[in-house]
C-alpha atoms as a PDB file:
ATOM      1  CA  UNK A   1       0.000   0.000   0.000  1.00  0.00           C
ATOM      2  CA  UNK A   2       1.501   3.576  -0.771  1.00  0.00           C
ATOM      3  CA  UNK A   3       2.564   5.376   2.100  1.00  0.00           C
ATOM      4  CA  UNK A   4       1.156   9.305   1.945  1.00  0.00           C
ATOM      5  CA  UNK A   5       1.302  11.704   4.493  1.00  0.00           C
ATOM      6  CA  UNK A   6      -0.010  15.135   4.725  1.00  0.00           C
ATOM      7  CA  UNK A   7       2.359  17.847   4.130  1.00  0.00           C
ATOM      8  CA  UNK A   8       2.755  19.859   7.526  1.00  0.00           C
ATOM      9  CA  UNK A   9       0.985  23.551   6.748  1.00  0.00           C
ATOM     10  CA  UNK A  10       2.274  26.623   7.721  1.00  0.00           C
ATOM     11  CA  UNK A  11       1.059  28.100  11.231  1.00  0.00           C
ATOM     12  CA  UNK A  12       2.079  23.969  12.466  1.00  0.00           C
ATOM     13  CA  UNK A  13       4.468  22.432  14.580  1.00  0.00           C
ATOM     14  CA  UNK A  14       7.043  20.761  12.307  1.00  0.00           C
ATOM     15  CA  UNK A  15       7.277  16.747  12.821  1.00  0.00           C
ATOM     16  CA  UNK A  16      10.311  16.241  15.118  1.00  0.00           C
ATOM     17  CA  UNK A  17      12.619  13.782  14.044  1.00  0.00           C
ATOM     18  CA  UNK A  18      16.178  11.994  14.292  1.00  0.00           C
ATOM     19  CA  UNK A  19      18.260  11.401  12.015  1.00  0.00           C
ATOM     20  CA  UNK A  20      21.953  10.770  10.742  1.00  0.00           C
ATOM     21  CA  UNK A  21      23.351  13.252   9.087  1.00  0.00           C
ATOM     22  CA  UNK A  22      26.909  14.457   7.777  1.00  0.00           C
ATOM     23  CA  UNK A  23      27.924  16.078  11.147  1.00  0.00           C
ATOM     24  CA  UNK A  24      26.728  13.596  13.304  1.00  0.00           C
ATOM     25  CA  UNK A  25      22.618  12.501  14.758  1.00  0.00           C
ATOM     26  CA  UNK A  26      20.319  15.660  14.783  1.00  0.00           C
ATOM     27  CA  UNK A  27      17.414  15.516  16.820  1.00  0.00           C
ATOM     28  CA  UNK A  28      15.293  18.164  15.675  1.00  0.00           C
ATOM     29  CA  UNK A  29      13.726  20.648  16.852  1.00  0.00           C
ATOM     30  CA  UNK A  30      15.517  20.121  20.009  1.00  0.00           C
ATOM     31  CA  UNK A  31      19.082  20.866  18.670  1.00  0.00           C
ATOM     32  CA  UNK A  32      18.248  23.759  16.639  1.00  0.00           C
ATOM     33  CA  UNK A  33      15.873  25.490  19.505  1.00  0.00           C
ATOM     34  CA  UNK A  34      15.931  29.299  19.435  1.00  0.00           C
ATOM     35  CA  UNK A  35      16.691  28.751  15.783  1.00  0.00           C
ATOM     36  CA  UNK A  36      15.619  29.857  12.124  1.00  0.00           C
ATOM     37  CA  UNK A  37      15.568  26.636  10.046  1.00  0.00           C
ATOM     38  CA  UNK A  38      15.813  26.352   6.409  1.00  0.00           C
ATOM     39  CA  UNK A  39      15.208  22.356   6.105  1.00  0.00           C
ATOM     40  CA  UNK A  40      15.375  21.396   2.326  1.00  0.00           C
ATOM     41  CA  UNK A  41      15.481  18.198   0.389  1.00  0.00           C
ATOM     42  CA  UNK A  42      17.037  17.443  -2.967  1.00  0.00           C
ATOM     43  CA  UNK A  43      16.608  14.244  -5.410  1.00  0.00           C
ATOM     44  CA  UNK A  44      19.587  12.564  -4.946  1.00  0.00           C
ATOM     45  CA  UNK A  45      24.082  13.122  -4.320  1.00  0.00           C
ATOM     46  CA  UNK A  46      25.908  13.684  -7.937  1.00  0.00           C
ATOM     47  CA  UNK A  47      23.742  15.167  -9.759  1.00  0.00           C
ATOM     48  CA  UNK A  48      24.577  18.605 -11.577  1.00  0.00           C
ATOM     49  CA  UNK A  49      21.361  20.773 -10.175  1.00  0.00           C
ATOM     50  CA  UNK A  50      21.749  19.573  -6.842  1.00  0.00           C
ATOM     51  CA  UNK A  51      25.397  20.452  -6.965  1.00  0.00           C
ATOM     52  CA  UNK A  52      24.720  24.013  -8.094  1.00  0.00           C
ATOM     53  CA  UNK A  53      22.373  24.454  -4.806  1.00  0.00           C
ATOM     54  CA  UNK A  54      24.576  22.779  -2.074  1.00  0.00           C
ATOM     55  CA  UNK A  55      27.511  25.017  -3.873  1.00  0.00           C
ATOM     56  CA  UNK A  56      24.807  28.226  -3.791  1.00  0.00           C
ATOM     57  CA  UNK A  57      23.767  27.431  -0.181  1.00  0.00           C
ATOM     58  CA  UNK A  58      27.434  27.003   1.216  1.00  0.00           C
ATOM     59  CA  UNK A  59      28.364  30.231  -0.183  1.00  0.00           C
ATOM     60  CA  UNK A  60      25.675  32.203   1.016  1.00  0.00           C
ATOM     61  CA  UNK A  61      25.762  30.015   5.010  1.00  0.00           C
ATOM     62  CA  UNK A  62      27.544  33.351   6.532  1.00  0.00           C
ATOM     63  CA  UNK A  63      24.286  35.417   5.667  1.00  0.00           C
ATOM     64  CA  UNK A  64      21.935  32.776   6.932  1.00  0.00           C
ATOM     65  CA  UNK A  65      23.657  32.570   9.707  1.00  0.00           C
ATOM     66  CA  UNK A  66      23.603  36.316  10.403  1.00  0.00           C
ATOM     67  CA  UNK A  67      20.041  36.095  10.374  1.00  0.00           C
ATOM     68  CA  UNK A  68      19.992  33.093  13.619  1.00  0.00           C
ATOM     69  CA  UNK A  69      19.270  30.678  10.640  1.00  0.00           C
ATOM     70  CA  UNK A  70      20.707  27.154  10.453  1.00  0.00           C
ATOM     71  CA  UNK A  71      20.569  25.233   7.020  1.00  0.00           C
ATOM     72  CA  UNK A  72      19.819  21.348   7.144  1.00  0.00           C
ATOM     73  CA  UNK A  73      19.866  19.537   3.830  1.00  0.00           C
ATOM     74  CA  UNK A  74      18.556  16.172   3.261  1.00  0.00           C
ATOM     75  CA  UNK A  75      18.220  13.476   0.262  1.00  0.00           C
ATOM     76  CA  UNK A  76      17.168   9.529   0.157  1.00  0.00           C
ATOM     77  CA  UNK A  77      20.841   8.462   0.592  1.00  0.00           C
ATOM     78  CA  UNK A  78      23.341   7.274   2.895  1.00  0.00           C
ATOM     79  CA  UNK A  79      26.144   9.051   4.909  1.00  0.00           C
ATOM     80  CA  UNK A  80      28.755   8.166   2.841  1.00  0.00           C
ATOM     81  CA  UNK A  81      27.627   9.135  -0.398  1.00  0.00           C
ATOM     82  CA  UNK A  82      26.670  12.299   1.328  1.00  0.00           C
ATOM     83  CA  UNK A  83      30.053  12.743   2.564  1.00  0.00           C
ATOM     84  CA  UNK A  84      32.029  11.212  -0.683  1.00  0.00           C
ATOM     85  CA  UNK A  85      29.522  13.967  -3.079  1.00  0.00           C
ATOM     86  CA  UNK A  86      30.868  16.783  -0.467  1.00  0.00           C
ATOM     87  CA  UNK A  87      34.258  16.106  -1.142  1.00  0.00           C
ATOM     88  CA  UNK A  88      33.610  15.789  -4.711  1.00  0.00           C
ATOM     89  CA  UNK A  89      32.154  19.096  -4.409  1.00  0.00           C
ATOM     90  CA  UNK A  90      35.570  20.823  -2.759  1.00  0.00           C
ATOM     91  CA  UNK A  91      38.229  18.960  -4.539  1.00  0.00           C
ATOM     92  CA  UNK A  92      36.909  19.278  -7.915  1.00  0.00           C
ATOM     93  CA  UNK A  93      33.438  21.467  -8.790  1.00  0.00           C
ATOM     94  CA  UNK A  94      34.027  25.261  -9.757  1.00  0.00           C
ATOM     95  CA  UNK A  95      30.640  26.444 -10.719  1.00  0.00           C
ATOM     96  CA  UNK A  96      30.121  30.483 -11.015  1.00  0.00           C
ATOM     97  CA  UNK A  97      33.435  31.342  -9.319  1.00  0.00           C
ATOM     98  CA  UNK A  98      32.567  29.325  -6.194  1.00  0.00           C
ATOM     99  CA  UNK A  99      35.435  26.598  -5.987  1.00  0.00           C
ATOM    100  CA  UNK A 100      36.926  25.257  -2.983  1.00  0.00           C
ATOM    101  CA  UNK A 101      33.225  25.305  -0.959  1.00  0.00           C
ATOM    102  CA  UNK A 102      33.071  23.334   2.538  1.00  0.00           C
ATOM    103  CA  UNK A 103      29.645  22.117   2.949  1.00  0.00           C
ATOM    104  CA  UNK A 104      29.531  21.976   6.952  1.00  0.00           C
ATOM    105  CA  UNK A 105      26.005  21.864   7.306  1.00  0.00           C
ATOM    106  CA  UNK A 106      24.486  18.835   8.061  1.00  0.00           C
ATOM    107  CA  UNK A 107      23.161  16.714   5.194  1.00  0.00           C
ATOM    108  CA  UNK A 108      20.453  13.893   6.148  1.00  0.00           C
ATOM    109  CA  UNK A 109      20.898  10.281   5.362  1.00  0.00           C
ATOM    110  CA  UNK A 110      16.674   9.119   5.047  1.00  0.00           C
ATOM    111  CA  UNK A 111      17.529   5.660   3.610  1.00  0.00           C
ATOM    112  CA  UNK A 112      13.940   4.658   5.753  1.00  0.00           C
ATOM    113  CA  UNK A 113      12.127   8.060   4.126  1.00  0.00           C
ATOM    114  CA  UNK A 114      10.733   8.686   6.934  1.00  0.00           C
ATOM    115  CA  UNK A 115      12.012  12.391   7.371  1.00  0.00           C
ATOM    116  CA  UNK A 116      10.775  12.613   3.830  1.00  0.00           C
ATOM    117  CA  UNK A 117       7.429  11.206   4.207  1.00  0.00           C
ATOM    118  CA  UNK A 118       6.608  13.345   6.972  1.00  0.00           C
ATOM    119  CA  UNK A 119       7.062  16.727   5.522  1.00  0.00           C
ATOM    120  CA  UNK A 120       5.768  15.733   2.054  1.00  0.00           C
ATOM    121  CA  UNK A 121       8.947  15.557   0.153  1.00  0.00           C
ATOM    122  CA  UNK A 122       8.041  12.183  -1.427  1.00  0.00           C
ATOM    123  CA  UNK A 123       5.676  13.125  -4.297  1.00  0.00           C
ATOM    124  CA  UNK A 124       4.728   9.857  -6.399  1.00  0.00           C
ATOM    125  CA  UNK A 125       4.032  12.003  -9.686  1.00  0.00           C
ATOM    126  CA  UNK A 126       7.637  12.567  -9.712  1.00  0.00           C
ATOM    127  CA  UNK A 127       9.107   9.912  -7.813  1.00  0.00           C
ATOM    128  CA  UNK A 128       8.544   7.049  -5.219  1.00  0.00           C
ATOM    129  CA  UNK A 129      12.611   6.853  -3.928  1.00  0.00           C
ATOM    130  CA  UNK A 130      13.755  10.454  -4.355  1.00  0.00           C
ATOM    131  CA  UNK A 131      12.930  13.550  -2.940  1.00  0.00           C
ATOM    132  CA  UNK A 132      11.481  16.755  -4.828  1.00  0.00           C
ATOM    133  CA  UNK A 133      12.653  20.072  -4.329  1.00  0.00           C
ATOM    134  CA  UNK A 134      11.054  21.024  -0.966  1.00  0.00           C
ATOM    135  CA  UNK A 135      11.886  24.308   1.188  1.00  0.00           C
ATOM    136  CA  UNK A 136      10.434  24.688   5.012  1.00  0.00           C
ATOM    137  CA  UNK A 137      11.431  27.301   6.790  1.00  0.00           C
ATOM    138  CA  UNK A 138      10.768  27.115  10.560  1.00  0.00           C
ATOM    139  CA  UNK A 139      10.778  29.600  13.304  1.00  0.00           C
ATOM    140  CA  UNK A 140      12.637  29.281  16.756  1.00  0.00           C
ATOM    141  CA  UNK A 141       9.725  27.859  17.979  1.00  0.00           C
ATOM    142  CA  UNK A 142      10.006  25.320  15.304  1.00  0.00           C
ATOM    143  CA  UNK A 143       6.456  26.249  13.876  1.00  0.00           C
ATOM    144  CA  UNK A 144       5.772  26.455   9.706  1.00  0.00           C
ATOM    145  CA  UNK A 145       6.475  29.547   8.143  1.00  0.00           C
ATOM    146  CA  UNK A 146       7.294  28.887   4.758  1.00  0.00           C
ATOM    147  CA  UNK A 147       6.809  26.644   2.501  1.00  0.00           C
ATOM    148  CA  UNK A 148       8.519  26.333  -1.210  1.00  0.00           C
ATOM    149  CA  UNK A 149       8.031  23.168  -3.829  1.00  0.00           C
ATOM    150  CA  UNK A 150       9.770  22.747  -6.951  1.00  0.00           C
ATOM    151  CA  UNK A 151      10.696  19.901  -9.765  1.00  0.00           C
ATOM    152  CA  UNK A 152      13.545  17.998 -10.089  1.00  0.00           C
ATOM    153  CA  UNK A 153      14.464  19.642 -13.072  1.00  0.00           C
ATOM    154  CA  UNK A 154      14.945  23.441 -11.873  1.00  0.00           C
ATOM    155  CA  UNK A 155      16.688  24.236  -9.159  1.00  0.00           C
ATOM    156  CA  UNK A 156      16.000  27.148  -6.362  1.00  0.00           C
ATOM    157  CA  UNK A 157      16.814  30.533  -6.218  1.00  0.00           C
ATOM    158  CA  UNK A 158      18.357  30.571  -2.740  1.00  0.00           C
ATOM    159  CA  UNK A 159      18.357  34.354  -2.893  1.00  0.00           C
ATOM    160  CA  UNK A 160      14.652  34.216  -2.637  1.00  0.00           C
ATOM    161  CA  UNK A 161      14.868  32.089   0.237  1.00  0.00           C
ATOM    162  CA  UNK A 162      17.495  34.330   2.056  1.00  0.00           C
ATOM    163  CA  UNK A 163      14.892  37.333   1.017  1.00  0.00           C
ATOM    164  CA  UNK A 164      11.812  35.314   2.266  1.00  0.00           C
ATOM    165  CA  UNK A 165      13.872  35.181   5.659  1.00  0.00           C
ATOM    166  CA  UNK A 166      14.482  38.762   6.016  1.00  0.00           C
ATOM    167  CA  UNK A 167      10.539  39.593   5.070  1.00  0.00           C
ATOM    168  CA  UNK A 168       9.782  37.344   8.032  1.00  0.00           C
ATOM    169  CA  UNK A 169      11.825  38.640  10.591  1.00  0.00           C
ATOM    170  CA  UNK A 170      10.943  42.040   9.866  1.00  0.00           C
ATOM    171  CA  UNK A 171       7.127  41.147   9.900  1.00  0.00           C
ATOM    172  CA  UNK A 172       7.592  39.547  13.160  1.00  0.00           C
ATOM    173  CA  UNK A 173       9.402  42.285  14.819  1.00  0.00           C
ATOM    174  CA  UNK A 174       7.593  45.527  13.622  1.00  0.00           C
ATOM    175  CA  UNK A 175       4.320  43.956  12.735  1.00  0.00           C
ATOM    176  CA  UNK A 176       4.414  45.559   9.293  1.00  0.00           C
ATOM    177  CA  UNK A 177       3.856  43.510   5.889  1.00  0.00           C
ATOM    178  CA  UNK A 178       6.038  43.834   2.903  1.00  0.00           C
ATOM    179  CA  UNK A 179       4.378  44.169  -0.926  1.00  0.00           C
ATOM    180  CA  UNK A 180       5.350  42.200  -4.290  1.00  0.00           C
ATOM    181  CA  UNK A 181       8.842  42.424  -4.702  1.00  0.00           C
ATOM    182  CA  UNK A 182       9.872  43.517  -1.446  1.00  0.00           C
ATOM    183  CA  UNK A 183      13.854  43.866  -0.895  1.00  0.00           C
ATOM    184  CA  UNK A 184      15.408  45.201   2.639  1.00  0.00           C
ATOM    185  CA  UNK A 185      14.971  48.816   2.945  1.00  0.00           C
ATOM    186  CA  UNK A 186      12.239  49.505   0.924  1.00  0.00           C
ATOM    187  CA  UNK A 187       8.644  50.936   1.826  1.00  0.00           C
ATOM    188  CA  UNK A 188       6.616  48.158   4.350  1.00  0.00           C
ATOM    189  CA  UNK A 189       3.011  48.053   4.480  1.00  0.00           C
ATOM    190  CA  UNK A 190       1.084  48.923   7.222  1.00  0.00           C
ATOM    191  CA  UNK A 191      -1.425  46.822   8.682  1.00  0.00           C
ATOM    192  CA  UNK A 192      -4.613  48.214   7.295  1.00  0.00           C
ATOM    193  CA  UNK A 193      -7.084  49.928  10.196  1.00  0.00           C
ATOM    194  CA  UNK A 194      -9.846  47.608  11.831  1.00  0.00           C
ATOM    195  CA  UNK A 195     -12.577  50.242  12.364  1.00  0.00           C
ATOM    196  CA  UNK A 196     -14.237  52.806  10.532  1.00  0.00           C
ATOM    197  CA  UNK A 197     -13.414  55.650  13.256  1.00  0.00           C
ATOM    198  CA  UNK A 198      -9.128  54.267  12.316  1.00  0.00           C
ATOM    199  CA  UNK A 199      -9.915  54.271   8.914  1.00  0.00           C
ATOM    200  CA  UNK A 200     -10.837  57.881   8.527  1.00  0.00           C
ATOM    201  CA  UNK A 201      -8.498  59.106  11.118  1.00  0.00           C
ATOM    202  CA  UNK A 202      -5.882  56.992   8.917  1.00  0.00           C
ATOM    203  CA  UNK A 203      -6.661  59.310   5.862  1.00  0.00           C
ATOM    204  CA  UNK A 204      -7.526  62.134   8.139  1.00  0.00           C
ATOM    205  CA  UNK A 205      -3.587  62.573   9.728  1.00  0.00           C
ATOM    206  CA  UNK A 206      -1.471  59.735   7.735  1.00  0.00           C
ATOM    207  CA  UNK A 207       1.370  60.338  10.096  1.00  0.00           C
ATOM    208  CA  UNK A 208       5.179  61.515  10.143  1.00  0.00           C
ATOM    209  CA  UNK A 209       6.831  59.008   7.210  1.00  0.00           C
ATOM    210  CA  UNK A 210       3.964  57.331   5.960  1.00  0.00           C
ATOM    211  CA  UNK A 211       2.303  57.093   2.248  1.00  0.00           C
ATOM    212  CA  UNK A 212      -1.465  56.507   2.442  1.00  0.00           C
ATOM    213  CA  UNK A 213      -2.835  55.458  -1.211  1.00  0.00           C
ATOM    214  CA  UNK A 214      -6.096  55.250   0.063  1.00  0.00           C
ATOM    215  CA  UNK A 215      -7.873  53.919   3.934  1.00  0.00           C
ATOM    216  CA  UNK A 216      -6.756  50.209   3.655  1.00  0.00           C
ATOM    217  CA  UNK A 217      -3.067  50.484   2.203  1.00  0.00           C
ATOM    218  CA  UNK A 218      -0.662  52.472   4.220  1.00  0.00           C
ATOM    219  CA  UNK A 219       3.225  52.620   3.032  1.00  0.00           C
ATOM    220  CA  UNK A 220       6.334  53.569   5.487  1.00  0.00           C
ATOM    221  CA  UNK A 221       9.931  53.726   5.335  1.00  0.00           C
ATOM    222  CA  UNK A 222      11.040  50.120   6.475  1.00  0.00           C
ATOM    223  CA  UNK A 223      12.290  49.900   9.601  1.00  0.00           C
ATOM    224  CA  UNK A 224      16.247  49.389  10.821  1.00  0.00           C
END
């Protein structure tokens, strides 16, 4: 009988897990509490758009980490293809400049697919036995705040997901939204008024630094 299992939505609890990875077991989210995660899967070790992402990811690790955000790959294969790939990736791969890369953060081995099953990586329209393209991105309280899909045959634009990050944590901290397009330091949106007595005083005196295009959409400068 196929094994399905419902993809965990954002606003959950991500399903906790063990697991063997490159740098040793992981027990998530216990190891990683406090922490931004960006947990992603990929189809499978030695493959050239999978390479292109782990090489994208290591480079950009400093930012993430910046940001209190820990990466955690993961594909359906063992430790030591995970760890022979990596090396593969150092010794010999310069793609775009980036040559030389140390991948130091932690790859999962889900020979059993379990990880995989339980966060809706496995997707039998385009495979049984590997993964798909899947992004989470979890808060410190290890809840769902992101989630990204894509096929095996594209790969990710990681400075989307760094972006996506930054739009997060600046929601969360100033309770503002950011529009289509958003990059740090441009205009935020503010949260439109619940009342009509707000929404008239909101046109009436838009306030030191704000842009009101009309009662329910409020610009500002974005906060530092």
């Amino acid at each position: 009988m196929e094994q399905t299992t419902r993809i965990p939505l954002i606003g959950e609890k991500a399903p906790s897990f063990t697991a063997e990875t490159t740098q040793g077991m992981v027990n998530f989210p216990e190891d990683y509490a406090g922490k931004w995660v960006v947990f992603f899967s990929h189809p499978a070790d030695f493959t050239p758009v999978c390479t292109t992402e782990f090489m994208t990811f290591a480079s950009m690790q400093p930012e993430f980490e910046k940001l209190n955000c820990k990466l955690l790959g993961l594909s359906i294969d063992s430790t030591y293809s995970h760890i022979a790939w990596l090396r593969t990736i150092k010794e010999k791969i310069c793609y775009k400049d980036m040559k030389g890369l140390e991948v130091d953060f932690p790859v999962i081995s889900d020979l059993t697919m379990e990880v995989s099953r339980a966060f809706g990586m496995l997707q039998p329209g385009a495979s049984n036995t590997q993964a798909v393209r899947a992004v989470f991105i979890m808060d410190p309280e290890a809840v769902v705040r992101a989630i990204l899909f894509y096929p095996m045959s594209n790969g990710r634009n990681m400075d989307e997901v760094l972006r996506l990050l930054k739009a997060m944590q600046l929601s969360d901290q100033h309770k503002v939204a950011t529009p289509a397009n958003w990059q740090p330091g441009d205009d935020v949106i503010v949260p439109p008024p619940g009342s009509c007595g707000s929404a008239k005083e909101r046109t009436a005196s838009p306030g030191e630094g704000t842009t009101v295009l009309d009662w329910f959409m409020t610009l500002k400068k974005c906060p530092k």
